[in-house]
N, C-alpha and C. Protein backbone atom coordinates (compact mmCIF):
# COMPACT_ATOMS: atom_id res chain seq x y z
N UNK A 1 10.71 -19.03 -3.34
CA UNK A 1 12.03 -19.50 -3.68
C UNK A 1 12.37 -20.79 -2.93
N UNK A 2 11.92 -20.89 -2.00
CA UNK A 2 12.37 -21.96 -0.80
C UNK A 2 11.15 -22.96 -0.95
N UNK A 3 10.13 -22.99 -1.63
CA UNK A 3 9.12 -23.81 -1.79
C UNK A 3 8.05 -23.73 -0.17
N UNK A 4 7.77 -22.66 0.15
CA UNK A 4 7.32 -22.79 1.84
C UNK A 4 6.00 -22.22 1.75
N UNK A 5 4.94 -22.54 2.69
CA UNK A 5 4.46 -22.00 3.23
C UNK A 5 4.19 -21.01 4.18
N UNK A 6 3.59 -20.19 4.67
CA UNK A 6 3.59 -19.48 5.47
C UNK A 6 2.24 -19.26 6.38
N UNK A 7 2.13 -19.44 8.09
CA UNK A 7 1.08 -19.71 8.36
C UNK A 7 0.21 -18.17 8.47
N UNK A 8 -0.91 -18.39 8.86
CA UNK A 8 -1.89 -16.53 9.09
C UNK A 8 -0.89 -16.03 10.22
N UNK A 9 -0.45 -17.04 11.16
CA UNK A 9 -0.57 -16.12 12.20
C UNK A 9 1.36 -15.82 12.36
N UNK A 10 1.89 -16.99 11.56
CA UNK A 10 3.35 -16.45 10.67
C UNK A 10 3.26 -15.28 10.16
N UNK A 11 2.32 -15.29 9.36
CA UNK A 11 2.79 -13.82 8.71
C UNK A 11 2.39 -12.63 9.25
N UNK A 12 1.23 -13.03 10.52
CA UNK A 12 1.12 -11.70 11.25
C UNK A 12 2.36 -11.45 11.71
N UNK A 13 3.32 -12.31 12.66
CA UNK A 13 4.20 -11.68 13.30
C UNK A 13 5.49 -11.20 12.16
N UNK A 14 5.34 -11.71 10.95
CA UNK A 14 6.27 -10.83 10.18
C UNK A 14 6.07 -9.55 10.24
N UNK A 15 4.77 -9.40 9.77
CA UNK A 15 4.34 -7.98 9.58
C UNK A 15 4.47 -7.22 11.04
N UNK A 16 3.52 -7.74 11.94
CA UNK A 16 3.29 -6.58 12.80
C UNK A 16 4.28 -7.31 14.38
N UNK A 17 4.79 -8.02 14.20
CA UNK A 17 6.12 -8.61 15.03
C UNK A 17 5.01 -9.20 16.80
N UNK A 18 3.83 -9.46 16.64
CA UNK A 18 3.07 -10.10 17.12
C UNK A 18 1.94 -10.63 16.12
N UNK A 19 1.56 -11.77 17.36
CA UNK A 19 0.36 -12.37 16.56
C UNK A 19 -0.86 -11.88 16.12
N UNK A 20 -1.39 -11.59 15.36
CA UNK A 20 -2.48 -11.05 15.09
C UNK A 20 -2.91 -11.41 13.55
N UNK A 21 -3.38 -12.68 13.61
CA UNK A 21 -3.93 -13.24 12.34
C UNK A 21 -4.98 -13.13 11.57
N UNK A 22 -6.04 -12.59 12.86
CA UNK A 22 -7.19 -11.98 12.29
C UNK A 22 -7.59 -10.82 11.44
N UNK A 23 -6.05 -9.95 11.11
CA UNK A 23 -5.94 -8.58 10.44
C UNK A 23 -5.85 -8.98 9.09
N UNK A 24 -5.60 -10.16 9.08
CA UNK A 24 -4.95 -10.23 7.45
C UNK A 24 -6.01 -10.38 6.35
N UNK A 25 -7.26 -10.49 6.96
CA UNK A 25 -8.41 -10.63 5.40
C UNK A 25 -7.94 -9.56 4.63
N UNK A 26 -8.33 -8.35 5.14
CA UNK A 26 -8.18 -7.11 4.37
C UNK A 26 -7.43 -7.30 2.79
N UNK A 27 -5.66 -7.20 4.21
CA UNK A 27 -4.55 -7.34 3.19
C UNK A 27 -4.47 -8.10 2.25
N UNK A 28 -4.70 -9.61 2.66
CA UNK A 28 -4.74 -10.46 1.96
C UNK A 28 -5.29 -11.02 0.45
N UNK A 29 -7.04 -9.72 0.78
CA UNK A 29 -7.37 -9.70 -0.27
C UNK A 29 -7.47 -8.75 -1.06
N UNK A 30 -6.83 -8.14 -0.65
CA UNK A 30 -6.36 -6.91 -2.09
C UNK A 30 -4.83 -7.47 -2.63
N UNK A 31 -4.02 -8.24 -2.23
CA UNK A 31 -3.45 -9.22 -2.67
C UNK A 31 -3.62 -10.16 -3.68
N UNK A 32 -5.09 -11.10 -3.59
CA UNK A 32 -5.41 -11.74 -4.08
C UNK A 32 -6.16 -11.34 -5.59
N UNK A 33 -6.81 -10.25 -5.25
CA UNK A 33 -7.29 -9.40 -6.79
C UNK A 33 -6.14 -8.71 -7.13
N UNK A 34 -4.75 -8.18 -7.13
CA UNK A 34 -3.99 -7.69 -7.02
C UNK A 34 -3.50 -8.74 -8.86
N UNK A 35 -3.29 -10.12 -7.37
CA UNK A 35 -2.54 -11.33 -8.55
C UNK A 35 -3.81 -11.65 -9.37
N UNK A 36 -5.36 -11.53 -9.15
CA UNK A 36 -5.88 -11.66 -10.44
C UNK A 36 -5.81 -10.90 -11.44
N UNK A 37 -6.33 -10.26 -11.21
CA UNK A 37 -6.12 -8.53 -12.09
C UNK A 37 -4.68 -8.89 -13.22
N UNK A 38 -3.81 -8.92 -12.56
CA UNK A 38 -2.57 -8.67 -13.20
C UNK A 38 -2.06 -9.99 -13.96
N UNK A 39 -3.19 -11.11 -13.53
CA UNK A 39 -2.92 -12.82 -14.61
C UNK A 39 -1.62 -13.64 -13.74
N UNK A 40 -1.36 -13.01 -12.20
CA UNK A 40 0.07 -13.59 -12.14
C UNK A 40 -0.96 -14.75 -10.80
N UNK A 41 0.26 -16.09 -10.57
CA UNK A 41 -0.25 -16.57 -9.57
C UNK A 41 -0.83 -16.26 -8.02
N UNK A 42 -1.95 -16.89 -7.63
CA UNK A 42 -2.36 -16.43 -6.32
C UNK A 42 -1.47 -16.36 -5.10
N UNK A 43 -0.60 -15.45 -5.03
CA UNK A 43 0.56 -15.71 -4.11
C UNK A 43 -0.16 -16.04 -2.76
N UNK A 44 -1.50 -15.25 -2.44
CA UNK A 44 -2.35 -15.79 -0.92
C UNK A 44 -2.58 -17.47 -0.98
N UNK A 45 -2.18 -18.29 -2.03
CA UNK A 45 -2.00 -19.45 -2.03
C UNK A 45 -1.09 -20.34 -1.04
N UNK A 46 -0.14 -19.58 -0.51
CA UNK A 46 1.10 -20.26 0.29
C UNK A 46 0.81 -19.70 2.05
N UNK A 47 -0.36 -18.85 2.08
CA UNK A 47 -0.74 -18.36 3.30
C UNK A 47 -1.67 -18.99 3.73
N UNK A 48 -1.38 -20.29 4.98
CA UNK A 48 -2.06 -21.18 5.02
C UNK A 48 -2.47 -21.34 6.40
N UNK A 49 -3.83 -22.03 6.99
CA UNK A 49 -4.01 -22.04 8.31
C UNK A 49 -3.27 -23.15 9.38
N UNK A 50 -3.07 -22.48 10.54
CA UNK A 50 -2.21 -23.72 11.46
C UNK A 50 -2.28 -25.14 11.19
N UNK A 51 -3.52 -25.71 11.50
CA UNK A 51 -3.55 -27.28 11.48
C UNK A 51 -3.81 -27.86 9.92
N UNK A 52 -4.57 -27.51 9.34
CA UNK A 52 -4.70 -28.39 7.83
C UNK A 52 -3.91 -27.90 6.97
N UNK A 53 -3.17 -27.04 7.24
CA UNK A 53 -1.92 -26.46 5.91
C UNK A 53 -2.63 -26.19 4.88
N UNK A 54 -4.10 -25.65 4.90
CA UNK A 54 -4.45 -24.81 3.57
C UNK A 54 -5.10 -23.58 3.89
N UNK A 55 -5.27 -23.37 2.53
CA UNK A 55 -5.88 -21.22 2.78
C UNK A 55 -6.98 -21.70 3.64
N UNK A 56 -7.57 -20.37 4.43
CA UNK A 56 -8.79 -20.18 4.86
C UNK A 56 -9.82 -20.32 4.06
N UNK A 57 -11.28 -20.45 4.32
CA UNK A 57 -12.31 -20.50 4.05
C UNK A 57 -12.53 -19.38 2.92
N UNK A 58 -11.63 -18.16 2.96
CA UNK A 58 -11.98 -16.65 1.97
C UNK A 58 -11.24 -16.71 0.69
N UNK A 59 -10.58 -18.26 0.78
CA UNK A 59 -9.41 -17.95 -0.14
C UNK A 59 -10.31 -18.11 -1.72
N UNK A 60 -10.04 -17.33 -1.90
CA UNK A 60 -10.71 -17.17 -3.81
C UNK A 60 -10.29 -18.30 -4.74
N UNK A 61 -10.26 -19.36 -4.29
CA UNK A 61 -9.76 -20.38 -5.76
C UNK A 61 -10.28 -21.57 -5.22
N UNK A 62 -10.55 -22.62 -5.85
CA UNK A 62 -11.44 -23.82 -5.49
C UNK A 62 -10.65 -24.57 -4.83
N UNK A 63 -11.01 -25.04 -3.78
CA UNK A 63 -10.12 -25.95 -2.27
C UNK A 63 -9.69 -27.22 -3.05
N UNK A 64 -10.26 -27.81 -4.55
CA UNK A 64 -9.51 -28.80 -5.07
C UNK A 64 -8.47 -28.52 -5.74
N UNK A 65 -8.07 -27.48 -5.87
CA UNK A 65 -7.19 -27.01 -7.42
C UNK A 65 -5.87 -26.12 -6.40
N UNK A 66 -6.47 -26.38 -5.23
CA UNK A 66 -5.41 -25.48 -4.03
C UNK A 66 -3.97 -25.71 -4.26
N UNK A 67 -3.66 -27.45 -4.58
CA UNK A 67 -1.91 -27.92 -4.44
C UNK A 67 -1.86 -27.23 -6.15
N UNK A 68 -2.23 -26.99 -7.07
CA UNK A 68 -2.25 -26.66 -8.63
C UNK A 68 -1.80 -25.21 -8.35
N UNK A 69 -2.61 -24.48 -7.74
CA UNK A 69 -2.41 -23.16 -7.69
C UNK A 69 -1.44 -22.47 -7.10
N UNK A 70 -0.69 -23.38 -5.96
CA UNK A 70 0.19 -23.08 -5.11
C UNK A 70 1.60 -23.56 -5.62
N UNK A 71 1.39 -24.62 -6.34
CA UNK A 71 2.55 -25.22 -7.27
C UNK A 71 2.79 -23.63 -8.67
N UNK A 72 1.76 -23.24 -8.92
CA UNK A 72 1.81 -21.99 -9.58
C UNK A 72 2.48 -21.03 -9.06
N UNK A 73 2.45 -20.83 -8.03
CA UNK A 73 2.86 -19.89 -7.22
C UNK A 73 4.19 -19.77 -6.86
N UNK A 74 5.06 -20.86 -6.42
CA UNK A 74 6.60 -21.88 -6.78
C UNK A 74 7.30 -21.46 -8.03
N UNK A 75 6.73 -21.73 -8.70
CA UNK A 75 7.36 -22.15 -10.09
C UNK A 75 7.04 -20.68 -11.38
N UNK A 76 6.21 -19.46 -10.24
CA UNK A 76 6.49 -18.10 -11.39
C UNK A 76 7.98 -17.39 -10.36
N UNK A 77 8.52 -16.70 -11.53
CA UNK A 77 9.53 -15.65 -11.20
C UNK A 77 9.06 -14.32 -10.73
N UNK A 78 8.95 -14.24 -9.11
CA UNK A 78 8.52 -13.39 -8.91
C UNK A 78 9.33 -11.93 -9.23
N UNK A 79 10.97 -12.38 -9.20
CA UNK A 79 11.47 -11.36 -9.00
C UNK A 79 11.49 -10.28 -10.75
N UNK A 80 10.16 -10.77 -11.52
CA UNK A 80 10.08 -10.28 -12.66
C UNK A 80 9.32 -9.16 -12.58
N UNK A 81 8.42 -9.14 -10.90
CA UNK A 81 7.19 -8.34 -11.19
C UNK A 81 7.85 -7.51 -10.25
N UNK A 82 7.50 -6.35 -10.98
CA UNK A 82 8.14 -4.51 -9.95
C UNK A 82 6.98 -4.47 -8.86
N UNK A 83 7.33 -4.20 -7.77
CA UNK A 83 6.39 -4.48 -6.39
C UNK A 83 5.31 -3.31 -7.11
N UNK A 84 4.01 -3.43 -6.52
CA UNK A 84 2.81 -3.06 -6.62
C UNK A 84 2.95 -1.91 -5.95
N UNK A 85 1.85 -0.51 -5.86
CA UNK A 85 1.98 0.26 -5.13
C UNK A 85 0.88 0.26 -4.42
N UNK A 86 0.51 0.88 -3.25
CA UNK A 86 -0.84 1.05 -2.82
C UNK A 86 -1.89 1.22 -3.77
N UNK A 87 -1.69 2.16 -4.63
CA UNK A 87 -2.91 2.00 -5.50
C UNK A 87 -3.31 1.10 -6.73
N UNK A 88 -1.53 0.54 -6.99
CA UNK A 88 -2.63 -0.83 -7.79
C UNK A 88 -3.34 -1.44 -6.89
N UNK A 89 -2.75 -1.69 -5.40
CA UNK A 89 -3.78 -2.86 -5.07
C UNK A 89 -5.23 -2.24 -5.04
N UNK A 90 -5.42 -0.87 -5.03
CA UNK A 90 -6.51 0.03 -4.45
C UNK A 90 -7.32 -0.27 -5.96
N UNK A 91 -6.89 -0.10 -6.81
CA UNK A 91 -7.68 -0.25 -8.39
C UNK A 91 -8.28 -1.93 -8.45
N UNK A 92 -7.28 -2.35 -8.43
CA UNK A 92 -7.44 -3.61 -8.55
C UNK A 92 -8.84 -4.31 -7.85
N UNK A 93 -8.50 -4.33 -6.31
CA UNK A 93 -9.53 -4.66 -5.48
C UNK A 93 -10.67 -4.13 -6.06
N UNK A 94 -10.80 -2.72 -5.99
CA UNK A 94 -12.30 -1.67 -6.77
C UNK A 94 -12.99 -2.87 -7.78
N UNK A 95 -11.72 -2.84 -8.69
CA UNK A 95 -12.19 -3.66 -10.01
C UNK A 95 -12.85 -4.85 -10.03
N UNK A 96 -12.49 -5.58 -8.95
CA UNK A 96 -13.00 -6.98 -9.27
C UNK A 96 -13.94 -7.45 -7.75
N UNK A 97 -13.42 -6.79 -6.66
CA UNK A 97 -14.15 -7.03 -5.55
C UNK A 97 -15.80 -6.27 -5.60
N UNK A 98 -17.07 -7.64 -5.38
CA UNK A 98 -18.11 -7.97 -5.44
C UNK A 98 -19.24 -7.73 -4.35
């Protein structure tokens, strides 16, 4: 809504109210098959590392098409999609993770 980014180790302390940035592959990518699976934008698009302001190295979408995908990400209505439950992300991931 606010057009922002958010850094790894930002959103650790959202979540777990310290730093701990290194937890987030997991989450992140049952997230990321979550928004494939379902056709909606890569929301792990706006979860970006401290100094170069882009995804990590794991991020699933091509490092040129990164500002495209994240501009995707902006500009869908999230508040259209009914939050996920543990087990979509649990299907999801199954489904497409390689």
């Amino acid at each position: 809504m606010n057009r922002q980014t958010v850094t790894y180790e930002g959103l650790s302390e959202l979540i777990f109210e310290k730093p701990a940035a290194g937890v987030l592959a997991g989450i992140l990518g049952h997230v990321a098959f979550y928004c494939e699976d379902s056709k909606i934008p890569p929301l792990t698009a706006i979860v970006v590392l401290k100094g170069p302001g882009k995804p990590g190295s794991g991020f699933h979408v091509d490092a040129a098409r990164i500002d495209e995908e994240r501009e995707k990400v902006y500009q869908f209505d999230w508040y259209d999609v009914y939050p996920p439950s543990e087990a979509d992300f649990s299907t999801a991931y199954q489904k497409l993770h390689k």
